[in-house]
Protein backbone atom coordinates (compact mmCIF):
# COMPACT_ATOMS: atom_id res chain seq x y z
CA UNK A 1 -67.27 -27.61 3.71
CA UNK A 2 -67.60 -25.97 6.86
CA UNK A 3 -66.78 -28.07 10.40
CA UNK A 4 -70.25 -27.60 10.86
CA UNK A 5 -71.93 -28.43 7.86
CA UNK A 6 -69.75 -31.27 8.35
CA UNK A 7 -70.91 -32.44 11.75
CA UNK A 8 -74.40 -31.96 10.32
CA UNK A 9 -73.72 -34.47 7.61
CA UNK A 10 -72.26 -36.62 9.96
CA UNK A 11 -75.27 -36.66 12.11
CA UNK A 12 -76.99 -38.30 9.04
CA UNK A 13 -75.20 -39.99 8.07
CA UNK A 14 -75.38 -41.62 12.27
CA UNK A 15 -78.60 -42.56 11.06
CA UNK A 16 -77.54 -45.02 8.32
CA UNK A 17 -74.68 -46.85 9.16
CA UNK A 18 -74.53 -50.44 7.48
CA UNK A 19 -74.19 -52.25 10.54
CA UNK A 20 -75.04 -50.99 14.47
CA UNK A 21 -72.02 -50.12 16.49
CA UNK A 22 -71.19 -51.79 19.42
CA UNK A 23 -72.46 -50.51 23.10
CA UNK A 24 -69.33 -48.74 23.83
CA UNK A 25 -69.15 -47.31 20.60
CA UNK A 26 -72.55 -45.80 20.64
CA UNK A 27 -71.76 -44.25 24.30
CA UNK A 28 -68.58 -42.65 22.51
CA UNK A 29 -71.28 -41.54 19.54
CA UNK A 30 -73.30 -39.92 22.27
CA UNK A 31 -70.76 -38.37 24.26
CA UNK A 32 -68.98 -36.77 21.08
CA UNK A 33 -72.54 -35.41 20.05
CA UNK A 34 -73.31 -34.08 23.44
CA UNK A 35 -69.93 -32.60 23.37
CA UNK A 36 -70.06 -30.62 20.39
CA UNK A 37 -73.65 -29.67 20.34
CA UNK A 38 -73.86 -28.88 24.33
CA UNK A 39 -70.47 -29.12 26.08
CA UNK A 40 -69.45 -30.17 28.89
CA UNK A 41 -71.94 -32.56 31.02
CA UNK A 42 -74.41 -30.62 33.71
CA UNK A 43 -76.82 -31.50 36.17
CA UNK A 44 -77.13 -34.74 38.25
CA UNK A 45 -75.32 -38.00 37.52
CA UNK A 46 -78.32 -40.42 37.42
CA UNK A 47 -78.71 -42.99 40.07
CA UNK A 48 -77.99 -46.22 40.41
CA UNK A 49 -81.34 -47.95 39.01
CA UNK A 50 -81.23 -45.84 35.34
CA UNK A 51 -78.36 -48.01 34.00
CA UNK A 52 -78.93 -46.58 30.45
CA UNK A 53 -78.58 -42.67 31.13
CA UNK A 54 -75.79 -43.53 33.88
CA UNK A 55 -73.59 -44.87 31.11
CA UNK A 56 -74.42 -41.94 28.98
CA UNK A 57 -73.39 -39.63 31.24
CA UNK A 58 -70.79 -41.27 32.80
CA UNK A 59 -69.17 -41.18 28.98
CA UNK A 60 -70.20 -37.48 28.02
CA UNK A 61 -68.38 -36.30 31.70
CA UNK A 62 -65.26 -38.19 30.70
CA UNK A 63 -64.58 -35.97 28.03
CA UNK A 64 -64.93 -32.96 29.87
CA UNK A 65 -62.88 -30.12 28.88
CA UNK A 66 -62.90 -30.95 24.81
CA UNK A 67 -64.01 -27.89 23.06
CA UNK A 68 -67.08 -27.90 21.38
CA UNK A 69 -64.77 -27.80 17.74
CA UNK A 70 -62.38 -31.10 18.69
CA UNK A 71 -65.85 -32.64 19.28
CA UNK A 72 -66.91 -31.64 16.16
CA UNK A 73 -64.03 -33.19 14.61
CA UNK A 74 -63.75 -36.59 16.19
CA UNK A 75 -67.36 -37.27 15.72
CA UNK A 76 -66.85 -36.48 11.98
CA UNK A 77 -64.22 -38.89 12.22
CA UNK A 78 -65.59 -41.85 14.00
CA UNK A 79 -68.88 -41.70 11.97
CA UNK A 80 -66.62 -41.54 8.72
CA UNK A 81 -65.06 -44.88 10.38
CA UNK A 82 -68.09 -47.00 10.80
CA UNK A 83 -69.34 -45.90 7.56
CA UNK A 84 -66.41 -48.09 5.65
């Protein structure tokens, strides 16, 4: 199966995990996805009041510099975690 395909899978398998992750683990989630499917973060850091997209892109900056593939790859393998 192709890293794609893969990631793909992954991405639905997000979608039923048996229990919700924790906060931090969901901003790793969404970092990981933005990663892969966008790379690196662009445009504005939000401001102070928007707590929620802050965090998020606060997260998806800090991994700046991961190519699109180890993205891939680590969200594959933290989704594969939370499934067990």
């Amino acid at each position: 199966m192709s890293l794609l395909a893969q990631f793909n899978q992954a991405q639905a398998d997000s979608k039923n995990l048996p229990e919700r992750p924790d906060n931090m683990t969901l901003l790793k989630i969404y970092a990981l996805f933005k990663q892969a499917s966008s790379g690196d973060a662009t445009g504005e850091r939000p401001g102070m009041t928007d707590f929620v997209a802050r965090a998020k892109f606060d997260a998806w900056a800090e991994i700046k510099g991961t190519s699109k593939d180890a993205a891939m790859q680590e969200y594959i393998d933290l989704i594969e975690s939370l499934k067990d």
